[in-house]
Each structure stands twice: as C-alpha cells, then as structure tokens.
Protein backbone atom coordinates (compact mmCIF):
# COMPACT_ATOMS: atom_id res chain seq x y z
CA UNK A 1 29.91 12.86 2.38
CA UNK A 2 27.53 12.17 -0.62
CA UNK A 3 24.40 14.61 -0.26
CA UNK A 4 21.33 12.48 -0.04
CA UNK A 5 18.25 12.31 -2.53
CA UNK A 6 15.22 14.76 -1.48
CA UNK A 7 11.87 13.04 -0.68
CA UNK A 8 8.85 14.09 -0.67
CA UNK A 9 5.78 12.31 1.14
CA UNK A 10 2.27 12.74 -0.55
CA UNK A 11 0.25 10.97 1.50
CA UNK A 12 1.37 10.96 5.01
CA UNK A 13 -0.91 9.12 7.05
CA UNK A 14 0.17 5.76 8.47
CA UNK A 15 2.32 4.20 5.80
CA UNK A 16 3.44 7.37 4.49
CA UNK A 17 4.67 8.42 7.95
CA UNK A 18 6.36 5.66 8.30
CA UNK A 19 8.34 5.16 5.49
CA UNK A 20 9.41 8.98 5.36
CA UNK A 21 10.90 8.33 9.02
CA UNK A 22 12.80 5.26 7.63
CA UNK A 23 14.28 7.88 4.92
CA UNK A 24 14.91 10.45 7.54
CA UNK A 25 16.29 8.15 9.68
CA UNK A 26 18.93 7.47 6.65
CA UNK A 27 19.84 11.24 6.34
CA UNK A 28 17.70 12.13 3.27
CA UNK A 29 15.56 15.48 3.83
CA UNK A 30 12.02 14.53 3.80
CA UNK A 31 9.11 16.68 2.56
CA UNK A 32 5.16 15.92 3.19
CA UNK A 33 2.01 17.17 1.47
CA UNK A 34 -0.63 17.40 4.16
CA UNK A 35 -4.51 17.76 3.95
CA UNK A 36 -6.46 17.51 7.20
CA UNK A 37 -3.18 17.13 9.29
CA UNK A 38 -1.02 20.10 8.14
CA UNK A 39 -1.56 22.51 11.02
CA UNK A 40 -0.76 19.84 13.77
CA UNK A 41 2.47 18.53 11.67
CA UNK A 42 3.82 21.74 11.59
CA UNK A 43 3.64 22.32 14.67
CA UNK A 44 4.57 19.36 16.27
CA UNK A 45 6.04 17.34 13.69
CA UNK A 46 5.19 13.46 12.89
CA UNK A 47 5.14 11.48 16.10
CA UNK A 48 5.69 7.77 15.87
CA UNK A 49 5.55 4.88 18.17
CA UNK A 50 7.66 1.54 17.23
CA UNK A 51 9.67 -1.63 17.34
CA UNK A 52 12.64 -0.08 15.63
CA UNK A 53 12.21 2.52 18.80
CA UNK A 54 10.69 6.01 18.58
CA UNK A 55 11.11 7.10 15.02
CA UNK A 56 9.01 10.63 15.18
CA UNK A 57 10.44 13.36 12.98
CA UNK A 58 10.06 17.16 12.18
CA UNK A 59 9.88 16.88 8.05
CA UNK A 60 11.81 19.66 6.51
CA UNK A 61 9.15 21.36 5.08
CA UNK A 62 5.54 20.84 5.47
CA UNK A 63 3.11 21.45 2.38
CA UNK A 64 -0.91 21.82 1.82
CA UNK A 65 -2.40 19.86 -0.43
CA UNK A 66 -2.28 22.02 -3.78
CA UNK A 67 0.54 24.08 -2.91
CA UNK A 68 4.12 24.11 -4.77
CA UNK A 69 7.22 22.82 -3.75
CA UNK A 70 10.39 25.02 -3.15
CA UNK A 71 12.93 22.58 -4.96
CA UNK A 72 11.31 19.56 -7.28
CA UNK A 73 12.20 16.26 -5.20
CA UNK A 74 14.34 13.46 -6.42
CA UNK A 75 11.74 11.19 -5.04
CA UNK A 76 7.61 11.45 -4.90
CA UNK A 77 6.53 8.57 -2.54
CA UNK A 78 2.82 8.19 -3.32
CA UNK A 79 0.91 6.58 0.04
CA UNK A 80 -2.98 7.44 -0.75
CA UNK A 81 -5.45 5.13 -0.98
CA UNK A 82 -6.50 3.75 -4.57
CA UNK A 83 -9.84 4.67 -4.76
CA UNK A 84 -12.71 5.65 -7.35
CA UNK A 85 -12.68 9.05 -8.12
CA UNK A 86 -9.23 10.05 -6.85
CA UNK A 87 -6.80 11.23 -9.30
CA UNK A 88 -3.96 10.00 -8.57
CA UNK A 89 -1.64 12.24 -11.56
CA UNK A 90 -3.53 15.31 -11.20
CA UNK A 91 -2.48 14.91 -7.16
CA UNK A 92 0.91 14.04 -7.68
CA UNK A 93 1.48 16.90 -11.13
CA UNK A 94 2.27 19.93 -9.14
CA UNK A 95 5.25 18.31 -7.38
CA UNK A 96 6.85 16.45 -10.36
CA UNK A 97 9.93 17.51 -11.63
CA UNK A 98 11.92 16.79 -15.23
CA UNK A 99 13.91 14.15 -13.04
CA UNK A 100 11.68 13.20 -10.17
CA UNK A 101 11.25 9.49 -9.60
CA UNK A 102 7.57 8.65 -8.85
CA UNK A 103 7.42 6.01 -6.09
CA UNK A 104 4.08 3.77 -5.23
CA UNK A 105 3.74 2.40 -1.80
CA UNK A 106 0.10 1.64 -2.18
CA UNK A 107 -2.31 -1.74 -2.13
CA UNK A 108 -3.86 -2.93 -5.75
CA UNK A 109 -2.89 -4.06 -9.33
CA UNK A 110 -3.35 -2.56 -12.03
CA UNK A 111 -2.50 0.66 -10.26
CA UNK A 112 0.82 1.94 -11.97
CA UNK A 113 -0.78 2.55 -15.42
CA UNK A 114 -2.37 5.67 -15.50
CA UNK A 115 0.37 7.24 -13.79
CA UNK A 116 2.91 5.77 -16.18
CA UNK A 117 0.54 7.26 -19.59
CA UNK A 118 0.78 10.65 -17.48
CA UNK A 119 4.74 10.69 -16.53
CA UNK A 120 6.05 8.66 -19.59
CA UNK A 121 9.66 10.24 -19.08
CA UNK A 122 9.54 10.04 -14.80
CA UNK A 123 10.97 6.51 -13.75
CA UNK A 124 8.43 4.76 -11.99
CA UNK A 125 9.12 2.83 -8.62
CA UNK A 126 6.45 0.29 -7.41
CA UNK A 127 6.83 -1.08 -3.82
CA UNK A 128 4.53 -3.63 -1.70
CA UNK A 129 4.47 -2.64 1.61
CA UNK A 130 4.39 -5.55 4.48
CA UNK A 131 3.82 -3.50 7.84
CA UNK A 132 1.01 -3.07 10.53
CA UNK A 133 0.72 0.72 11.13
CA UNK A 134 -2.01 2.92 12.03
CA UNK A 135 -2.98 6.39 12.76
CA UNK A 136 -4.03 6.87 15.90
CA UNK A 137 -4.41 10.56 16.05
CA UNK A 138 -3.49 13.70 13.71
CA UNK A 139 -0.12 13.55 13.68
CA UNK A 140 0.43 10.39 16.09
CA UNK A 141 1.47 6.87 13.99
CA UNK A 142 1.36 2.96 15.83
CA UNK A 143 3.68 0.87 13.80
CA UNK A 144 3.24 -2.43 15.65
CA UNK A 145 4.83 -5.21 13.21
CA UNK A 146 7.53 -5.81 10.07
CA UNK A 147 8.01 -2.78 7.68
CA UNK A 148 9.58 -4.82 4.72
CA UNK A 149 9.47 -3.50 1.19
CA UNK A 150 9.27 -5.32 -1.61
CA UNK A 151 9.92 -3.20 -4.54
CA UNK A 152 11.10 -2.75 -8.32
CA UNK A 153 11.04 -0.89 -11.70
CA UNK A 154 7.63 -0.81 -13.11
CA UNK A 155 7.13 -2.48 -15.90
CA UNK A 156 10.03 -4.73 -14.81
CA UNK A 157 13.60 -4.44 -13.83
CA UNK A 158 15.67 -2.65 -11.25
CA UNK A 159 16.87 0.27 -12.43
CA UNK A 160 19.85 2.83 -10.72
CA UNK A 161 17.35 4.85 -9.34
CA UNK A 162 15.20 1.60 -7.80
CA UNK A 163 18.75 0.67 -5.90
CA UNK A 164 19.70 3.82 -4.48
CA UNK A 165 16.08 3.75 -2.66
CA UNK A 166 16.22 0.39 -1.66
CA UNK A 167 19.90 0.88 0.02
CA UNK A 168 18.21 4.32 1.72
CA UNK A 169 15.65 1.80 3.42
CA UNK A 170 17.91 -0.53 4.23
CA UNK A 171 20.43 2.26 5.83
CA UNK A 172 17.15 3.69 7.56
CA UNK A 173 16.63 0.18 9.47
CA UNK A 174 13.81 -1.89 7.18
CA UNK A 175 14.72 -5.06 5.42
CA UNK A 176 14.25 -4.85 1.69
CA UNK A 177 13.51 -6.76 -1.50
CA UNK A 178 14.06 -6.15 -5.12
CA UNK A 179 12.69 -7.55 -7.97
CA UNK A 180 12.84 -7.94 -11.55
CA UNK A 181 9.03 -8.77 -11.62
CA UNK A 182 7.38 -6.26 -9.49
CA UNK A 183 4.20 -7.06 -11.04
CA UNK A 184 4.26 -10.72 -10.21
CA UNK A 185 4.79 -9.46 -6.68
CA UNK A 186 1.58 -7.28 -6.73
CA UNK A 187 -0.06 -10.94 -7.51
CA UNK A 188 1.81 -12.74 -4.61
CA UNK A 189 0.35 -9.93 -2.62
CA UNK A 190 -2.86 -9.97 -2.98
CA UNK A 191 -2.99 -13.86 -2.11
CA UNK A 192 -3.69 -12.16 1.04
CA UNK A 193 -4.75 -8.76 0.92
CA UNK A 194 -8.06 -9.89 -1.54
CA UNK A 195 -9.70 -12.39 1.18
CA UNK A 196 -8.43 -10.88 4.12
CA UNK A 197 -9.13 -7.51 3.42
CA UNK A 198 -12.61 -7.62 1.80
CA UNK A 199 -13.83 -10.20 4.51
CA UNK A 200 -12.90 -7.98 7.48
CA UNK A 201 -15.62 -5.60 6.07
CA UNK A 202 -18.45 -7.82 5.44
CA UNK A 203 -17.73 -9.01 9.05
CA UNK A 204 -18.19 -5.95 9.86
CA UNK A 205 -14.63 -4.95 10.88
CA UNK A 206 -13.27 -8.75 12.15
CA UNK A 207 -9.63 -9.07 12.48
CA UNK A 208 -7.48 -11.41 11.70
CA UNK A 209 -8.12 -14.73 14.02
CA UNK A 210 -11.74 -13.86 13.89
CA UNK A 211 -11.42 -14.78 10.27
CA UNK A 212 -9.69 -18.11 10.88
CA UNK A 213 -11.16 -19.02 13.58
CA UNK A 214 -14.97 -19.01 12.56
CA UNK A 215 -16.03 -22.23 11.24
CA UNK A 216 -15.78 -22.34 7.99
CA UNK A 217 -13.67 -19.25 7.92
CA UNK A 218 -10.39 -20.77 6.77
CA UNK A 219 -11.65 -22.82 4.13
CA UNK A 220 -12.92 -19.82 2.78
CA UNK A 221 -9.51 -18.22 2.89
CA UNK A 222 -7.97 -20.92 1.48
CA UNK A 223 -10.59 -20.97 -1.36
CA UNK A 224 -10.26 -16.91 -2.22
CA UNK A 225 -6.23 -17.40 -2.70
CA UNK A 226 -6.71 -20.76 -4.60
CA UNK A 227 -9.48 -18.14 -6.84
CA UNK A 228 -6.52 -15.40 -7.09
CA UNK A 229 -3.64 -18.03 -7.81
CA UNK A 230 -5.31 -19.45 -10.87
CA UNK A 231 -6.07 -15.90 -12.16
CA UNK A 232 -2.28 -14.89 -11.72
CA UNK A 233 -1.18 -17.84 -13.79
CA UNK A 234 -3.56 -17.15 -16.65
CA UNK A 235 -2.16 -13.48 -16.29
CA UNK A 236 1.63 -15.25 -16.82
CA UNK A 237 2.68 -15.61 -12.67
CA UNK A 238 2.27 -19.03 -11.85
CA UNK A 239 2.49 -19.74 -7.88
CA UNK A 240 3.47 -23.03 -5.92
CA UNK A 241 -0.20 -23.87 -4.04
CA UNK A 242 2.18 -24.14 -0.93
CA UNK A 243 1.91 -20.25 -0.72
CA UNK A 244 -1.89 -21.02 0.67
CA UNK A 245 -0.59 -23.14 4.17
CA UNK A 246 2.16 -19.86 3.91
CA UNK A 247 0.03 -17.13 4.32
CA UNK A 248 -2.65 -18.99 6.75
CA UNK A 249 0.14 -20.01 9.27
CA UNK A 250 1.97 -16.81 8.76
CA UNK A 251 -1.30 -14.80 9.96
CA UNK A 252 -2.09 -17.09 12.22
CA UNK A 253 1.21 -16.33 13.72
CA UNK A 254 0.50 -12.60 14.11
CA UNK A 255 -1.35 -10.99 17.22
CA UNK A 256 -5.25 -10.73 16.46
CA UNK A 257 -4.87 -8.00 13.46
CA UNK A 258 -7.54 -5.19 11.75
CA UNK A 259 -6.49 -4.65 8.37
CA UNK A 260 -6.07 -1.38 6.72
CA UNK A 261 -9.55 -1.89 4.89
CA UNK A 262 -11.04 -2.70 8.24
CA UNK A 263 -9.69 0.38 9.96
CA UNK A 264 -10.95 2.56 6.72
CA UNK A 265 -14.73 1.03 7.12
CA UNK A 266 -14.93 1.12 11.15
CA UNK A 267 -13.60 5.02 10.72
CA UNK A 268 -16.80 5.72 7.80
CA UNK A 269 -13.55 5.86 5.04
CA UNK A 270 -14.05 4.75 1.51
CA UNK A 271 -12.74 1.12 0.67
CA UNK A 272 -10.15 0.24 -1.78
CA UNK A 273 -12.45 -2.55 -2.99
CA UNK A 274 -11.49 -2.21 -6.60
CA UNK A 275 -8.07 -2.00 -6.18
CA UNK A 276 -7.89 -5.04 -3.84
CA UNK A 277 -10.49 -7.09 -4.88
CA UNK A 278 -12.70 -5.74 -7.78
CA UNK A 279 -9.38 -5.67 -10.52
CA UNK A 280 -8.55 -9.63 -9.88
CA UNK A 281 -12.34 -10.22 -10.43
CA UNK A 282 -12.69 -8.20 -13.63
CA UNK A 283 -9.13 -10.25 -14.55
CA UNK A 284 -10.97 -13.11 -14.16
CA UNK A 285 -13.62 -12.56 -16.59
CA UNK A 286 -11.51 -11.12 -19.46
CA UNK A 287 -9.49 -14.69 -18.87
CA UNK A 288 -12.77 -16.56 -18.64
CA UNK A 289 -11.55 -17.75 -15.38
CA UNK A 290 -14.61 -18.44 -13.16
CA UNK A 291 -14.25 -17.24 -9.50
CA UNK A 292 -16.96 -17.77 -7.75
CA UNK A 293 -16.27 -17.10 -3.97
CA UNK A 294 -14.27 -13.86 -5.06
CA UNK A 295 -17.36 -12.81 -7.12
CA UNK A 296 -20.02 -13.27 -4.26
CA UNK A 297 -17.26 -11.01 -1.78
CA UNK A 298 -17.14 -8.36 -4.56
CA UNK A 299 -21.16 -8.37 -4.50
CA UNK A 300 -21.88 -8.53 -1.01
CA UNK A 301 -19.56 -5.43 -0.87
CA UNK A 302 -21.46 -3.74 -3.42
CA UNK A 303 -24.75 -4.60 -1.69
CA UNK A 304 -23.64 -3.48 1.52
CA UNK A 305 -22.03 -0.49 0.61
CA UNK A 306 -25.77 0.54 -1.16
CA UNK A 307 -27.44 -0.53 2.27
CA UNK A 308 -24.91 2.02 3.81
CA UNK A 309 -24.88 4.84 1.47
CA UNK A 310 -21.31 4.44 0.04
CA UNK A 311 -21.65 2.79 -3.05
C-alpha cells in the first residue's frame, strides 16, 4: 500500500477541524498547530459532530503555536482567518519544508500573494470552502451542511500535487472540484460571501432568512452581487447574471444560517472585512467601477466598528 502524504493543520478551529478529519478519514497522518485549544486537543483529541457521521479524531501529533515540527509535512493546510495585522508567512515559516505544499482553505481575494512572494519555490494550493461548521466548544466542531471544495493551482492550473489532494478528499468522503481558474472561483465566491457576510454584522448578527426576508433585504442582495459581478468582469471573469436567482434560491433553500463573520462578531472576534468585502471595493476603484451599495456596507462597517472599539 502507497504511504500517504503528511498533513499538517495550522489553524484548527472549525474548518480546519474539519477538513483534517476528511484527510484522516482517507489514511493520511494529520498534524495540528494549536493556540488556545492545545491542552484540551491533546488530551481528548478533536471531537466532531456530522452528516457524514461522527468524524472526531486523535491528530498524530499536536503542536503549540511557535513550536517545530518533528518531520516537515507534505502538506500545510492554512485555515486562519485573513485579517489585518496577522502574518500569515511568518505563521506558516517554521513548519515549511524544501517540498511542502502550502494549502489555503480560507475566505478573500487577493489573499495568495504575499504568501506566494514569501514561498516562491513551495507549490501553492488555493481551495474555496462550501460548508457550515462551527466551534462549539474547545475542542468540540458542528458541521451541519455540504463540505465541498473547490480548489486549484494558484496562479492557475492543476498541478500533480493539486490532484493527489483533491483524490485524498474525495477518498475521505467530500465531493470535490478542480479548476484551472482558481482565481475566477474566488470571484464566483464572493457573489455571496461579500453581501451576506458583511450584512449579517451590521444587522447585528442576522442569519440567513433574516436577510431575505426583511423588506427590502433581497433587493439589496441582489444589488451587492450585481456590484461584485461587474467588478469581476473588469478584473477578466465575466459571470452569467443568472448566478444572482442561483445564490438567492440556493440560500433560501438552506435552514436559517449565521455566517462565519456573524459567529466572529456575536463571539467579540475580529472581522475579515477586508478580505471579504474591503478588496472587491478597493478593485472597484482602481477599475473606476462605481459600487455604491458595496461602498456604503464597507463604511457602515468602519463606522460601527469605531462605535465599538474595533476599528
């Protein structure tokens, strides 16, 4: 039997958690790099609720944040949020390796760069993630819906390394997608994570129907992706306007949902409003593409966030 590729989980709160039980569902040792949760995993391991059926797992070794690793992986799976502040290649630069492959499962564009200036000869796998998870206690993960991966070579391409982790997903129970464009996909993406997401907080934590369902609430949906779709075409990805009726009746068809950004501001958490919302705006203007209902989101955020003390 073919040994399988080490992983190592840096980031393992929800979507970290998650993914690394996919992988160690598929037979591949998997590693984490804990902060707050280390004691608890190591003593009890990663406990996780699901669909797919109970999917908690003892990783084979359990690190602090800032330690070393005993053998370099053969895959980094990056799962922290994209926010001011944090860097992301100083976090990640004590457990690369000559041959690790640096994988992204996180929410933004614009957010393989830096990494790719600081690891120019690590491959470099980006991956949208399309699940409902949350952490419900150190150590304790809810997965509630999907789990699909979308994911490719960044800048473009699918690459050797890119297929053997999709076909470890795939063994591990989660339907995946590759692409040749993974940055087009980041685009497609964010048709609904930049109204959804920002919304939820200046509603002060509103899921999903809650959204919709307010007068006026749709419209305003369907005007943020309509904002995002014309700035992804001037940026070279062109979508069909049917994707707008797509991702309203797709949500719609979901049970009453808090998004991740919801979850982080109702838990005192900093916001990935940049990443999610404040890169498409700054887009815009460099395109001279006016978005005005995306703009007024981005500075209500700002103005509540200085009300609040988190700016």
């Amino acid at each position: 039997m073919t040994e399988k590729p080490s992983i190592l989980i840096v980031g393992a709160g929800a979507i970290g958690s998650f993914y690394g039980a996919i992988l160690k569902k598929a037979g591949c040792p998997v590693d984490t790099v804990l902060r707050s949760e280390y004691e608890v995993v190591r003593e009890k391991g990663i406990r996780i609720t699901s669909p797919l059926g109970d999917l908690s797992f003892r990783p084979d070794h359990v690190y602090r944040d800032g330690g070393t690793p005993e053998v370099w992986p053969d895959y980094l799976i990056l799962c922290v949020k994209v926010l001011p502040g944090v860097n992301r290649a100083e976090l990640v630069k004590p457990w690369m390796g000559p041959n690790t492959r640096l994988v992204l499962i996180e929410n933004g564009l614009g957010i393989e760069q830096e990494l790719a200036e600081a690891f120019p000869e690590n491959p470099i796998i980006s991956c949208l993630a399309f699940i409902a998870a949350s952490r419900t206690e150190p150590g304790v993960v809810e997965h509630k819906a999907y789990g699909k991966l979308v994911m490719g070579t960044y800048p473009r391409g699918i690459d050797e390394h890119c297929r053997t982790l999709s076909e470890l997903f795939i063994e591990g129970g989660i339907k995946v997608d590759v692409t040749e464009a993974v940055v087009g996909e980041r685009w497609r993406k964010c048709l609904w994570n930049t109204p959804f997401n920002p919304l939820s907080v200046i509603a002060n934590g509103a899921d999903t129907k809650t959204i919709l369902d307010t007068d006026g609430g749709e419209a305003l949906i369907r005007a943020m992706i309509g904002e995002v779709m014309a700035v992804a075409a001037a940026e070279g990805y062109p979508m069909d306007e049917s994707l707008i009726d797509q991702n309203i009746d797709g949500t719609r068809k979901m049970p009453p949902y808090k998004n991740s950004m919801a979850l982080d501001y109702l838990n005192d958490r900093p916001i990935e409003r940049d990443a999610v919302l404040g890169n498409v705006v700054a887009i815009a203007e460099r395109q001279g593409i006016a978005v005005p209902h995306l703009n007024t989101v981005l500075v209500t955020l700002k103005m509540r966030a200085a009300l609040e003390g988190r700016a």
